[in-house]
C-alpha atoms as a PDB file:
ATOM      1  CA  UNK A   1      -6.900 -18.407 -14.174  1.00  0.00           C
ATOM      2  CA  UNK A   2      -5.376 -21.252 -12.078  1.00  0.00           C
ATOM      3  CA  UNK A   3      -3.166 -19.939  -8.931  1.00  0.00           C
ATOM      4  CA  UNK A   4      -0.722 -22.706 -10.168  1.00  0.00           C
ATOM      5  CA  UNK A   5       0.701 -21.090 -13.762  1.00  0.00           C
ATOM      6  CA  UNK A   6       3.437 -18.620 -13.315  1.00  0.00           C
ATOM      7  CA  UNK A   7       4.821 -16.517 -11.667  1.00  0.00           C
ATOM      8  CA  UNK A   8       5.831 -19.633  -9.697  1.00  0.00           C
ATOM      9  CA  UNK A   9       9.160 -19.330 -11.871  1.00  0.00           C
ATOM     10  CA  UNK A  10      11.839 -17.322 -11.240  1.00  0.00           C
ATOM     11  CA  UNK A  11      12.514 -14.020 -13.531  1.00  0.00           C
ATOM     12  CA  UNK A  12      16.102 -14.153 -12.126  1.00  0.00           C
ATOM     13  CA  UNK A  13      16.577 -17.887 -12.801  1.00  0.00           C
ATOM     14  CA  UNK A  14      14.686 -17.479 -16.064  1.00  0.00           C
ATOM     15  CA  UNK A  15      16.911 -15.196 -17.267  1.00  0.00           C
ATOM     16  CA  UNK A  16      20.015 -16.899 -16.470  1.00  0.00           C
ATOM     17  CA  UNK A  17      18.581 -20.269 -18.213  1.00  0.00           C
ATOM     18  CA  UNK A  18      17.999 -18.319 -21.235  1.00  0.00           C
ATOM     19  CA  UNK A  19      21.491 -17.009 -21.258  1.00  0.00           C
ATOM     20  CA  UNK A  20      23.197 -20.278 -20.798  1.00  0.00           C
ATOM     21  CA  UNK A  21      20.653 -22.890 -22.145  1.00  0.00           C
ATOM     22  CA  UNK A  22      22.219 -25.563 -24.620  1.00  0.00           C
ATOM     23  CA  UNK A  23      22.906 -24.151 -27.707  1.00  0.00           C
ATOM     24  CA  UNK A  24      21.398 -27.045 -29.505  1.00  0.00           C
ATOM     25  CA  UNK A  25      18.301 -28.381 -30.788  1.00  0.00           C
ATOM     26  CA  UNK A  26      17.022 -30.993 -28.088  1.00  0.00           C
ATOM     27  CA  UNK A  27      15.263 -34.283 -29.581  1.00  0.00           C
ATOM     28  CA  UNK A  28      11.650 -33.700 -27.829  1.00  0.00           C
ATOM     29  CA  UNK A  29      11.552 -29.950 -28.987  1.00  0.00           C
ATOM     30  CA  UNK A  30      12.317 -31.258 -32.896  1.00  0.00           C
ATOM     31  CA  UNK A  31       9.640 -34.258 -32.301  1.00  0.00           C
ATOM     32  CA  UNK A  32       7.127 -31.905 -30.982  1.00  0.00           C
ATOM     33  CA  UNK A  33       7.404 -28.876 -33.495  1.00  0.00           C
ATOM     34  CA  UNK A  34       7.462 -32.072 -36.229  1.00  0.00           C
ATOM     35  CA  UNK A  35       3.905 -32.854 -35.087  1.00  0.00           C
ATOM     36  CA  UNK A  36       2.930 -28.927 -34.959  1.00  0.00           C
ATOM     37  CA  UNK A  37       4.430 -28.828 -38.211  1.00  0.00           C
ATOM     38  CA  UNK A  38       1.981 -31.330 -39.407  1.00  0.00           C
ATOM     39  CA  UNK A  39      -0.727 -29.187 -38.167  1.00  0.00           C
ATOM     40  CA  UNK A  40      -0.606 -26.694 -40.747  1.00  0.00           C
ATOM     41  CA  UNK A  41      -2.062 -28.797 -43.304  1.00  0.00           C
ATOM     42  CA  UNK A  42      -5.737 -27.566 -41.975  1.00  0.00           C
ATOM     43  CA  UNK A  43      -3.959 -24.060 -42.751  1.00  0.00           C
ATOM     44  CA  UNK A  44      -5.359 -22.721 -45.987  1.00  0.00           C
ATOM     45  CA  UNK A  45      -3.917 -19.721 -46.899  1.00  0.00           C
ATOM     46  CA  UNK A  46       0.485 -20.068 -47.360  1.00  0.00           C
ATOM     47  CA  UNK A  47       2.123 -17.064 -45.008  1.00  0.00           C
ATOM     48  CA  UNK A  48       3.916 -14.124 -47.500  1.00  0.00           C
ATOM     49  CA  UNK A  49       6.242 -14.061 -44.294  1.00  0.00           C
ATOM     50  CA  UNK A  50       6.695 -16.047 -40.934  1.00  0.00           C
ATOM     51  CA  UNK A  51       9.236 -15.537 -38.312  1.00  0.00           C
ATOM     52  CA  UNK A  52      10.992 -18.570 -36.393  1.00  0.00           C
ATOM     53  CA  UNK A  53      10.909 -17.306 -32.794  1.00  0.00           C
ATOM     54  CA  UNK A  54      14.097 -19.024 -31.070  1.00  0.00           C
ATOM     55  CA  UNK A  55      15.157 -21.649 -34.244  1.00  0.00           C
ATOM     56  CA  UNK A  56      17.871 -23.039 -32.793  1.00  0.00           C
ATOM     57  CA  UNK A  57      16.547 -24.150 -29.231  1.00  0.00           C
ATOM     58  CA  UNK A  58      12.657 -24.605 -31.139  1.00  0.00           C
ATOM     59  CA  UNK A  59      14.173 -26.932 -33.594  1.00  0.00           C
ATOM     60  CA  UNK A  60      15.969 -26.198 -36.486  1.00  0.00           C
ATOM     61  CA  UNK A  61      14.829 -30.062 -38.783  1.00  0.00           C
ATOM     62  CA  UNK A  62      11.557 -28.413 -37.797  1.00  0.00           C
ATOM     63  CA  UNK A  63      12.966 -25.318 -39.363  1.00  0.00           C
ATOM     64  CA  UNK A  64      13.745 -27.218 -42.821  1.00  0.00           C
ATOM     65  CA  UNK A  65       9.692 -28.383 -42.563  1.00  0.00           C
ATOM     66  CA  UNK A  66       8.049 -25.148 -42.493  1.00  0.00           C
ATOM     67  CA  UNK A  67      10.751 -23.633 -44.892  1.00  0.00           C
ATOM     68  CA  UNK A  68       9.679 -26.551 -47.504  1.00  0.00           C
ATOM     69  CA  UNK A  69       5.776 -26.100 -47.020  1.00  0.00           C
ATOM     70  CA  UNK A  70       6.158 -22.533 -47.726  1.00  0.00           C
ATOM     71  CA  UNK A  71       9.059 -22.030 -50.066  1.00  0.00           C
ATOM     72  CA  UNK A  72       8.095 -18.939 -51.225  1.00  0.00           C
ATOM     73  CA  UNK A  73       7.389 -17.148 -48.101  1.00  0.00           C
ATOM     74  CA  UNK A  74      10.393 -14.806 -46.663  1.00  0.00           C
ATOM     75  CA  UNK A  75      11.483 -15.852 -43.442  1.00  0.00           C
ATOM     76  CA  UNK A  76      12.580 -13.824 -40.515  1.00  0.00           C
ATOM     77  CA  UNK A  77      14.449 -15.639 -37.559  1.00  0.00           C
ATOM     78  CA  UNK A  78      14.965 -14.310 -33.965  1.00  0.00           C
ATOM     79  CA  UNK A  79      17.582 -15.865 -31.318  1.00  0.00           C
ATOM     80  CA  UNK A  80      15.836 -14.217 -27.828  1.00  0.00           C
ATOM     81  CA  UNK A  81      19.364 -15.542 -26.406  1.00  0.00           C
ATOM     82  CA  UNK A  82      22.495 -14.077 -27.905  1.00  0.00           C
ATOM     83  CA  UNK A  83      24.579 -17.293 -27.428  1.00  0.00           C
ATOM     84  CA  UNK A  84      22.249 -19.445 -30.005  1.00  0.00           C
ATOM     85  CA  UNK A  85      22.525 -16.820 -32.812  1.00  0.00           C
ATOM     86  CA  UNK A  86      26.005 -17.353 -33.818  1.00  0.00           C
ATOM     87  CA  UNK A  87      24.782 -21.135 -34.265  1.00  0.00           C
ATOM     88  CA  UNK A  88      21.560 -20.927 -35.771  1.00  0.00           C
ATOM     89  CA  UNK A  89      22.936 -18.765 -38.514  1.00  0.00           C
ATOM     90  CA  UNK A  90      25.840 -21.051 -39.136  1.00  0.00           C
ATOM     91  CA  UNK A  91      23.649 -23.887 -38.928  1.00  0.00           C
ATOM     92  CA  UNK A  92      21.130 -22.539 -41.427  1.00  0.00           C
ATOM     93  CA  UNK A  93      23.441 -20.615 -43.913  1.00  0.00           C
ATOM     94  CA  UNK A  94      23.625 -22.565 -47.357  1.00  0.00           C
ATOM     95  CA  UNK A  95      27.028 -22.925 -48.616  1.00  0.00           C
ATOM     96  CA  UNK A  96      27.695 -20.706 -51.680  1.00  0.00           C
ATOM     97  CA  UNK A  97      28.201 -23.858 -54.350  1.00  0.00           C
ATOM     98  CA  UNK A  98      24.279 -24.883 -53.251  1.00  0.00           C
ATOM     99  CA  UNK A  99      21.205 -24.461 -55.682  1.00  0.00           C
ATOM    100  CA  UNK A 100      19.291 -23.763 -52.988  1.00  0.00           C
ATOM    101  CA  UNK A 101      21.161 -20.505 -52.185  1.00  0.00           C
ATOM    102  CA  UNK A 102      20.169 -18.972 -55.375  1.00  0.00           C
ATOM    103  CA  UNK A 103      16.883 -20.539 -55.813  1.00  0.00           C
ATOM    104  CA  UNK A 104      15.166 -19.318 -52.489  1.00  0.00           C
ATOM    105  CA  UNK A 105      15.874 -16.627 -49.907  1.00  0.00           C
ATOM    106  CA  UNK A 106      18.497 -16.498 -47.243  1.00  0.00           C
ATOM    107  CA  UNK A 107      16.779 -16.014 -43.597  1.00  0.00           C
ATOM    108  CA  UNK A 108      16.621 -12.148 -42.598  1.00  0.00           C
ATOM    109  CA  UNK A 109      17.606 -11.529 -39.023  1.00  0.00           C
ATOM    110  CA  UNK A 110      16.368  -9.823 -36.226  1.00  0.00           C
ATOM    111  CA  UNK A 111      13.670  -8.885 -33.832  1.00  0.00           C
ATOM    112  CA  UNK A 112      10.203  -8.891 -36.260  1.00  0.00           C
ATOM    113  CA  UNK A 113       9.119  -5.079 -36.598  1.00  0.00           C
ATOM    114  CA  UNK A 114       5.405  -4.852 -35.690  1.00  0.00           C
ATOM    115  CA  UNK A 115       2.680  -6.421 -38.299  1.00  0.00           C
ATOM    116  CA  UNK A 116       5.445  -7.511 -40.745  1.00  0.00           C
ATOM    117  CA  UNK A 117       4.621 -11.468 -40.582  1.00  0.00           C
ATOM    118  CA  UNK A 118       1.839 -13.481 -41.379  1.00  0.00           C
ATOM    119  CA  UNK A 119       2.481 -16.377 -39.285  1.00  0.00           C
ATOM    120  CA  UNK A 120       4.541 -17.029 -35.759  1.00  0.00           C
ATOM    121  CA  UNK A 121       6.016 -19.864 -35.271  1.00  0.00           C
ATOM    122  CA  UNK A 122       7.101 -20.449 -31.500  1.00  0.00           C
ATOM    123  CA  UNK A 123       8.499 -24.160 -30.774  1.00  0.00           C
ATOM    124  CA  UNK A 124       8.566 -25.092 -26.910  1.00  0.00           C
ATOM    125  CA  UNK A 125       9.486 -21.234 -25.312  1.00  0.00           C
ATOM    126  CA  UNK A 126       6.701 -19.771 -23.897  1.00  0.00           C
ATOM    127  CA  UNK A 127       6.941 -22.342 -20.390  1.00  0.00           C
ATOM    128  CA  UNK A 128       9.872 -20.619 -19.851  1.00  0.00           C
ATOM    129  CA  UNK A 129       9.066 -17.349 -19.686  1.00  0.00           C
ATOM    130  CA  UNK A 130       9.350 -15.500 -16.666  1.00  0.00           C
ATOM    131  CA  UNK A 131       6.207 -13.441 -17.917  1.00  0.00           C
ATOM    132  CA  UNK A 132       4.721 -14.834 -20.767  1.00  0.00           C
ATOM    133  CA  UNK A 133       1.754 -12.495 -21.190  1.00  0.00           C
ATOM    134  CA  UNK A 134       4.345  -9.626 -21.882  1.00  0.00           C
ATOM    135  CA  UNK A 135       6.091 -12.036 -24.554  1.00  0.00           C
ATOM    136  CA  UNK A 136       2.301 -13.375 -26.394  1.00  0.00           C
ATOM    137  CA  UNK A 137       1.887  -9.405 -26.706  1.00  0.00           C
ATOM    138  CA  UNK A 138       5.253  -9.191 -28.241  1.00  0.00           C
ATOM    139  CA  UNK A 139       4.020 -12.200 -30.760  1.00  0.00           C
ATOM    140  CA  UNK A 140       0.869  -9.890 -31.280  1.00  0.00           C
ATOM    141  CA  UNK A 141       2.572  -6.484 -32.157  1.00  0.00           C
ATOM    142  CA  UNK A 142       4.662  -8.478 -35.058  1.00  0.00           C
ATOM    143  CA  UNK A 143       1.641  -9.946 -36.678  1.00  0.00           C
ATOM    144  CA  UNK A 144       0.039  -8.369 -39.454  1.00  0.00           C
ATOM    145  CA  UNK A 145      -3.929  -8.312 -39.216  1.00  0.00           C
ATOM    146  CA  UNK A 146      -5.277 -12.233 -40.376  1.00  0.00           C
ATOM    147  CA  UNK A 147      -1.848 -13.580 -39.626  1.00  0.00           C
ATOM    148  CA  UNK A 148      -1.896 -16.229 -36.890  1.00  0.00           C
ATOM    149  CA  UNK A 149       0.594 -17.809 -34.590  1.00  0.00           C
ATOM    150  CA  UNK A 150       1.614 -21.461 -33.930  1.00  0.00           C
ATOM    151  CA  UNK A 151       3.077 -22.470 -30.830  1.00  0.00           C
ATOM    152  CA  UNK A 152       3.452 -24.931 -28.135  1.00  0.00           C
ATOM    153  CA  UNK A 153       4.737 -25.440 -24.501  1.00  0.00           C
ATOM    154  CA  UNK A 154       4.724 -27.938 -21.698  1.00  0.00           C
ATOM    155  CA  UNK A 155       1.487 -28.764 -19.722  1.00  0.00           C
ATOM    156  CA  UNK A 156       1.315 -29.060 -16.024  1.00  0.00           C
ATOM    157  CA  UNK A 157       1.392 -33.216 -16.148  1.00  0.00           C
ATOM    158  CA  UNK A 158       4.928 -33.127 -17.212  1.00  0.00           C
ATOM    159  CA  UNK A 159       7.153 -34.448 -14.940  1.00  0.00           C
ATOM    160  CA  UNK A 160       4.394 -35.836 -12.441  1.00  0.00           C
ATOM    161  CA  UNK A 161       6.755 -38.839 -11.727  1.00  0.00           C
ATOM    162  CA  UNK A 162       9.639 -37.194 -10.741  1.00  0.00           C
ATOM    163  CA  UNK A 163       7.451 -34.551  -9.083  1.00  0.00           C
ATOM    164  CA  UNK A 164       6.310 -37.502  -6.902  1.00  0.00           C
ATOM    165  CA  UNK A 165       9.945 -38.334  -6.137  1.00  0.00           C
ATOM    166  CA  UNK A 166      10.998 -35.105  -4.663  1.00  0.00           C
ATOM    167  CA  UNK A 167       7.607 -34.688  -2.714  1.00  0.00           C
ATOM    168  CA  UNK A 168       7.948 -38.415  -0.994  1.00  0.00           C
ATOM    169  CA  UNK A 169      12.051 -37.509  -0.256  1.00  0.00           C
ATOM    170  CA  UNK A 170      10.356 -34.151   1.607  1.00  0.00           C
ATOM    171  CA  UNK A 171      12.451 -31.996  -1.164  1.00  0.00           C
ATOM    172  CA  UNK A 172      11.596 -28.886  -2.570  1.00  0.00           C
ATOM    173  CA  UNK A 173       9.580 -28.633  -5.974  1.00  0.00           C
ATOM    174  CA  UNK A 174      11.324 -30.224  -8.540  1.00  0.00           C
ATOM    175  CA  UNK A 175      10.537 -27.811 -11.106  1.00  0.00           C
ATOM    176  CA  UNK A 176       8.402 -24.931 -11.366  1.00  0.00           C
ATOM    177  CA  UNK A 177       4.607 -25.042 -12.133  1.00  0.00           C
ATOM    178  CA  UNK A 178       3.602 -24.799 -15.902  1.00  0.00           C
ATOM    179  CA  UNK A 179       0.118 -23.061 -17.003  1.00  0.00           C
ATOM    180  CA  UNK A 180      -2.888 -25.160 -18.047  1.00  0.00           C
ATOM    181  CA  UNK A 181      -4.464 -24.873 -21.775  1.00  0.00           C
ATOM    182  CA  UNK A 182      -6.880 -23.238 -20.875  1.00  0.00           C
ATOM    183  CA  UNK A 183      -5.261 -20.535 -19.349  1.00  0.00           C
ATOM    184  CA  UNK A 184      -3.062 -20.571 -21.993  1.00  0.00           C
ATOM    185  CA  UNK A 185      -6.232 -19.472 -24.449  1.00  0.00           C
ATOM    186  CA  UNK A 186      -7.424 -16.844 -21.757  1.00  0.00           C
ATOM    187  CA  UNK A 187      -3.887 -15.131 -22.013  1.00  0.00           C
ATOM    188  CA  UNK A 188      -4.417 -15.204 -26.148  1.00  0.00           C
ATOM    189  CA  UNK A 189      -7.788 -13.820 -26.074  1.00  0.00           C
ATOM    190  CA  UNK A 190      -6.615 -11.182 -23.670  1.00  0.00           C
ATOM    191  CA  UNK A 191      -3.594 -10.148 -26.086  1.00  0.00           C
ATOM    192  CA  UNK A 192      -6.152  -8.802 -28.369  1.00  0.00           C
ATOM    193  CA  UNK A 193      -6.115 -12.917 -30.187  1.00  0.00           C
ATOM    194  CA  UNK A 194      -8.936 -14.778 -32.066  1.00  0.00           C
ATOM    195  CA  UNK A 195     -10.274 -18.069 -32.387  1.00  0.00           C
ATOM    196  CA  UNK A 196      -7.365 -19.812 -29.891  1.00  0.00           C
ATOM    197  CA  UNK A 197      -7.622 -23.409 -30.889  1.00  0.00           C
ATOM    198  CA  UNK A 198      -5.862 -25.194 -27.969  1.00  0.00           C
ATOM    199  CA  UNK A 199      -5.003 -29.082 -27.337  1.00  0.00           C
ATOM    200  CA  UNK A 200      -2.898 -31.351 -25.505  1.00  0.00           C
ATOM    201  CA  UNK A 201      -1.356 -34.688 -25.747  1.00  0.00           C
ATOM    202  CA  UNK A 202       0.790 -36.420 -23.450  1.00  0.00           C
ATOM    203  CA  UNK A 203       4.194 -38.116 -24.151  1.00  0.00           C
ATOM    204  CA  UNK A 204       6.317 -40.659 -22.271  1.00  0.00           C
ATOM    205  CA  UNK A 205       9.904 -40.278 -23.118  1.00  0.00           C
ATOM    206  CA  UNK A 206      11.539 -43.504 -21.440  1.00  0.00           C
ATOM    207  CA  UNK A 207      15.606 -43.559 -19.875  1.00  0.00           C
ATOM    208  CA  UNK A 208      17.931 -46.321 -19.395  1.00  0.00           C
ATOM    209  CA  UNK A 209      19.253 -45.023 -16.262  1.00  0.00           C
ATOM    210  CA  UNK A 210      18.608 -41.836 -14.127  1.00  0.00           C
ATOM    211  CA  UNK A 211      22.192 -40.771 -15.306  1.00  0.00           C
ATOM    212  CA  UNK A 212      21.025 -40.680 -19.145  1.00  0.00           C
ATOM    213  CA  UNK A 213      17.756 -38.948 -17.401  1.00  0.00           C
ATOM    214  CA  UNK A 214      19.095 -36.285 -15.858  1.00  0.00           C
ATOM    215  CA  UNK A 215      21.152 -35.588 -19.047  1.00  0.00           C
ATOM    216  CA  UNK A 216      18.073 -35.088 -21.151  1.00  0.00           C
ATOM    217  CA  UNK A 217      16.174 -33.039 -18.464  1.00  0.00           C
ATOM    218  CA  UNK A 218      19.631 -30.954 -18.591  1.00  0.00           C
ATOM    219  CA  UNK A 219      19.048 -30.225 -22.340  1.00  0.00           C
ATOM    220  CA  UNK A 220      15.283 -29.020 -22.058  1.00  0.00           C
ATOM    221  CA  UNK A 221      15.511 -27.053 -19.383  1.00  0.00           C
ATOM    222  CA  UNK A 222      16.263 -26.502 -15.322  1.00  0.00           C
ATOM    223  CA  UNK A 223      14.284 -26.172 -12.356  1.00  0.00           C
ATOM    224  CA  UNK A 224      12.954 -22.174 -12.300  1.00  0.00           C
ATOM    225  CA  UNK A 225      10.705 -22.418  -9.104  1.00  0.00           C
ATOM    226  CA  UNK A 226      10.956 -19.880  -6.706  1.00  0.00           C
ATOM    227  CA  UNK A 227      11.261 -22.551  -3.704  1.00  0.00           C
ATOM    228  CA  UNK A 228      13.918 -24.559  -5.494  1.00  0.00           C
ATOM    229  CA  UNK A 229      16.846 -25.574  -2.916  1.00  0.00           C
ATOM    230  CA  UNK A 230      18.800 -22.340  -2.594  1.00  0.00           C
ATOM    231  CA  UNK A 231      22.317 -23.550  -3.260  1.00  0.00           C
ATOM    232  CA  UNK A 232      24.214 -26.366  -4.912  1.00  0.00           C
ATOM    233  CA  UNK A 233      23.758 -30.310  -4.054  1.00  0.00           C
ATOM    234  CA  UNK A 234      26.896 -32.626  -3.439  1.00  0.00           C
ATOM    235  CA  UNK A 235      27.787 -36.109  -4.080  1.00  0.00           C
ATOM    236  CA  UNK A 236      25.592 -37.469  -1.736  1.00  0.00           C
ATOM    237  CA  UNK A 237      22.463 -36.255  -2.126  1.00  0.00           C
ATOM    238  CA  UNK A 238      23.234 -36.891  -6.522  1.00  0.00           C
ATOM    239  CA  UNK A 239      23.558 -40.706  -5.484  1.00  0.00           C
ATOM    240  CA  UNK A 240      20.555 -40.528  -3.350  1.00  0.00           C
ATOM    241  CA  UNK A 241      18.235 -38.630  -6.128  1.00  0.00           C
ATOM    242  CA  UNK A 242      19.556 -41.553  -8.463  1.00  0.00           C
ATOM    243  CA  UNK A 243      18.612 -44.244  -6.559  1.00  0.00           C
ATOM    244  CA  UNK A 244      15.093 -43.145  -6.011  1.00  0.00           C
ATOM    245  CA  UNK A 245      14.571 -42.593  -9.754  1.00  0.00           C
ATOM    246  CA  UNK A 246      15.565 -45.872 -10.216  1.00  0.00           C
ATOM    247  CA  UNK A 247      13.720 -47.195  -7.736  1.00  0.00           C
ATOM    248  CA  UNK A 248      10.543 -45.172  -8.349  1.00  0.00           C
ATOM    249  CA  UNK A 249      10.620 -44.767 -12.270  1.00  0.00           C
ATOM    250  CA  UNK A 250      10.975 -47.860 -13.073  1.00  0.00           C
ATOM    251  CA  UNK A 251       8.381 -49.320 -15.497  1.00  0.00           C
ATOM    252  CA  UNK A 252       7.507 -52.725 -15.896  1.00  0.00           C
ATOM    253  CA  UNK A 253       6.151 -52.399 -19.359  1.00  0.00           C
ATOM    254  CA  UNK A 254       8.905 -50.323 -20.737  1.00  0.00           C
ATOM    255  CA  UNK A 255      11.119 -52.860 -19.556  1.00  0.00           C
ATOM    256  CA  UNK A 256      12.234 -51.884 -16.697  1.00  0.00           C
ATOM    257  CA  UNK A 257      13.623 -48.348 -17.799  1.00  0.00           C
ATOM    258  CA  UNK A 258      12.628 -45.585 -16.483  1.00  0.00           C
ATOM    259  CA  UNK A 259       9.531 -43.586 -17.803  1.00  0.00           C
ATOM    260  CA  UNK A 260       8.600 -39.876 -17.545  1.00  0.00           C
ATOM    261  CA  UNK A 261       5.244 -37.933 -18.811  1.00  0.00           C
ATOM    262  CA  UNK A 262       5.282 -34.584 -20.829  1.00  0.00           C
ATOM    263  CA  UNK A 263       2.054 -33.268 -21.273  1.00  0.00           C
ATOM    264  CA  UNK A 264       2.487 -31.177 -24.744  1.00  0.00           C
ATOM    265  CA  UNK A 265      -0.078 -27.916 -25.436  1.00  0.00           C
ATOM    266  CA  UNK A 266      -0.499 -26.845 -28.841  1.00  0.00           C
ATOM    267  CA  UNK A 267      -2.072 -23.554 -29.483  1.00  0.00           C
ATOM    268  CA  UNK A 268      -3.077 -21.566 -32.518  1.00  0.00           C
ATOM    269  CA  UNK A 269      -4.582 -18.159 -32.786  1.00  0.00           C
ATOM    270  CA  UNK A 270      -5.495 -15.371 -35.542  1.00  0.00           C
ATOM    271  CA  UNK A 271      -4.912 -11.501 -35.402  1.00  0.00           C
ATOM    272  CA  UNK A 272      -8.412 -10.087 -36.309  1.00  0.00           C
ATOM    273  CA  UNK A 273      -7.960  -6.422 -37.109  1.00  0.00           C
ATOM    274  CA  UNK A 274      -8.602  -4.009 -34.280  1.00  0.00           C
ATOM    275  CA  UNK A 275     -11.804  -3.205 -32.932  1.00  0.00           C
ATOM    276  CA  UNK A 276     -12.318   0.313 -31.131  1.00  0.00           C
ATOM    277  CA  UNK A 277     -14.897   1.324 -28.673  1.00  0.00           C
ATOM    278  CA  UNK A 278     -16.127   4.321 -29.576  1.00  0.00           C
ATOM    279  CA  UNK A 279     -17.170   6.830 -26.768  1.00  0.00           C
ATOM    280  CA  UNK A 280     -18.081  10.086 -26.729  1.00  0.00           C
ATOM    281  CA  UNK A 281     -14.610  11.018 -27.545  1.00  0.00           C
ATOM    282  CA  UNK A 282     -12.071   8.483 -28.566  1.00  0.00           C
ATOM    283  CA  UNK A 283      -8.771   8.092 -30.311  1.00  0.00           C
ATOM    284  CA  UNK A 284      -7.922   6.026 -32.888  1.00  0.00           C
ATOM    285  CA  UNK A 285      -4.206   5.630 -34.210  1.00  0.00           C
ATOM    286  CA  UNK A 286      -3.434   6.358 -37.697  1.00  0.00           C
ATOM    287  CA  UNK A 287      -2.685   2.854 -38.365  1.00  0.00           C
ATOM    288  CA  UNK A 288      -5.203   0.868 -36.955  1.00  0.00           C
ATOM    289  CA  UNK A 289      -7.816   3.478 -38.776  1.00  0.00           C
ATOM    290  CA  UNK A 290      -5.808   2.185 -41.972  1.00  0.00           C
ATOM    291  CA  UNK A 291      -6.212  -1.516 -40.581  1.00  0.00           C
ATOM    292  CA  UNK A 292      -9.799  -0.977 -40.004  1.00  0.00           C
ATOM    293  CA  UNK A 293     -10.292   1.192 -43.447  1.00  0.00           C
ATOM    294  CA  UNK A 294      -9.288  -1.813 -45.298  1.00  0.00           C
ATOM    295  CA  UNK A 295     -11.013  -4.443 -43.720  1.00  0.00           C
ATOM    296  CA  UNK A 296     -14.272  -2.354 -44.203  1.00  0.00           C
ATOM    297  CA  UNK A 297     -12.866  -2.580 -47.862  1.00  0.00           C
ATOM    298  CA  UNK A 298     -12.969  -6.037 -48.322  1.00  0.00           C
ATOM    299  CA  UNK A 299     -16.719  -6.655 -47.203  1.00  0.00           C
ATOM    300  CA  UNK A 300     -17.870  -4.421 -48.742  1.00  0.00           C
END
């Protein structure tokens, strides 16, 4: 796997961010889990149950999508950060005069117990994590067997441009490193995941001025590298880091505004059922024997 994926972020910083992050649905997260939503058309088989891993932060329009393609599925939600639940639930509770209440489900709550969904859904979290192989083996244990998980994260193109500003100012990195595609599937496979499907595109969100910039960059996320400057910035340096985005960013055919990449990975995997080396002696827990019983059961 590339040197360059984490841990170049910061648990300590990581966990703060995902204490005090926004408590709001930023604009890129809904666009991007809009186009993952579109995704599941190739998706034959409708999930009995699916959990929404961080709603309110992964997008909660995109929240509405999934909800309408599979109406009949029960849906659990989980807020990792205890700040966003109080929102998400208000947010996402229909008021007592609406059809919908009675006609479908209200969301259950909670941390998924292990195998009780058929589909994951995971909108822009896992660059963020501080150790994301411990948190795709978290998505794993509350899988059932066949169920599969949909999620997507930052690439390592995003934020080349202002990257390249803080590197030609002789600044720290301006943000930590984020983990290639392909390293992304290695992780999967390595989780005990089947069949990762794994693509990119990149997106060019464009600013009006590097104040409106740095307000959007505020929303998605903060700097989590290890080698970040160590302590606050003052007035100063803020007008100098303004007028280099504005001097640097600027893009002629965008009309002059400013212009920043996001490389977006999308990545899709199945839960086969669990395979067991058998050695001379081995041991085999009751309920991956069941798993394995009944998979037997259906080829047969």
């Amino acid at each position: 796997m590339s040197s360059e994926r984490p841990p170049t972020i910061d648990p300590v910083a990581a966990a703060r961010w995902q204490a005090a992050a926004p408590a709001l649905s930023p604009w890129l997260h809904e666009e991007v889990a809009r186009r993952m939503e579109d995704r599941l058309q190739w998706i034959r088989q409708a999930p009995a149950s699916w959990c929404h891993w961080d709603a309110l932060r992964g997008g909660l329009q995109a929240h509405a999508l999934v909800s309408a393609r599979y109406p009949e599925a029960r849906c659990q939600v989980y807020e990792s950060a205890a700040h966003c639940e109080p929102v998400a639930r208000q947010a996402l509770a229909k008021p007592w005069w609406s059809l919908a209440r009675w006609g479908a489900s209200s969301p259950q709550w909670g941390l998924p117990t292990d195998a009780s969904v058929q589909m994951l859904w995971a909108n822009m979290a896992l660059h963020t994590a501080a150790d994301p192989e411990a948190l795709i083996a978290q998505w794993h244990r509350a899988l059932a067997v066949d169920g599969y998980l949909m999620f997507s994260c930052l690439g390592p193109d995003t934020l080349r441009e202002l990257h390249g500003v803080y590197a030609a100012l002789g600044w720290p990195p301006a943000g930590h490193a984020f983990t290639d595609m392909h390293d992304w599937g290695d992780m999967l496979v390595h989780a005990g995941f089947a069949e990762p499907v794994m693509d990119m595109e990149r997106i060019t969100l464009t600013f009006a001025s590097p104040e409106r910039l740095v307000q959007e960059l505020r929303e998605l996320g903060c700097n989590l590298h290890p080698d970040r400057f160590p302590s606050l910035r003052g007035k100063r340096w803020r007008e100098k880091l303004y007028a280099a985005l504005a001097e640097r960013l600027a893009d002629t055919q965008q009309g002059g505004q400013l212009a920043l990449t996001f490389e977006i990975i999308y990545g899709h995997a199945f839960k086969p059922a669990p395979r067991v080396r058998m050695d001379s002696s081995s041991t085999v827990s009751l309920q991956d024997m069941r798993l394995m019983l009944r998979k037997g059961g259906k080829e047969n």
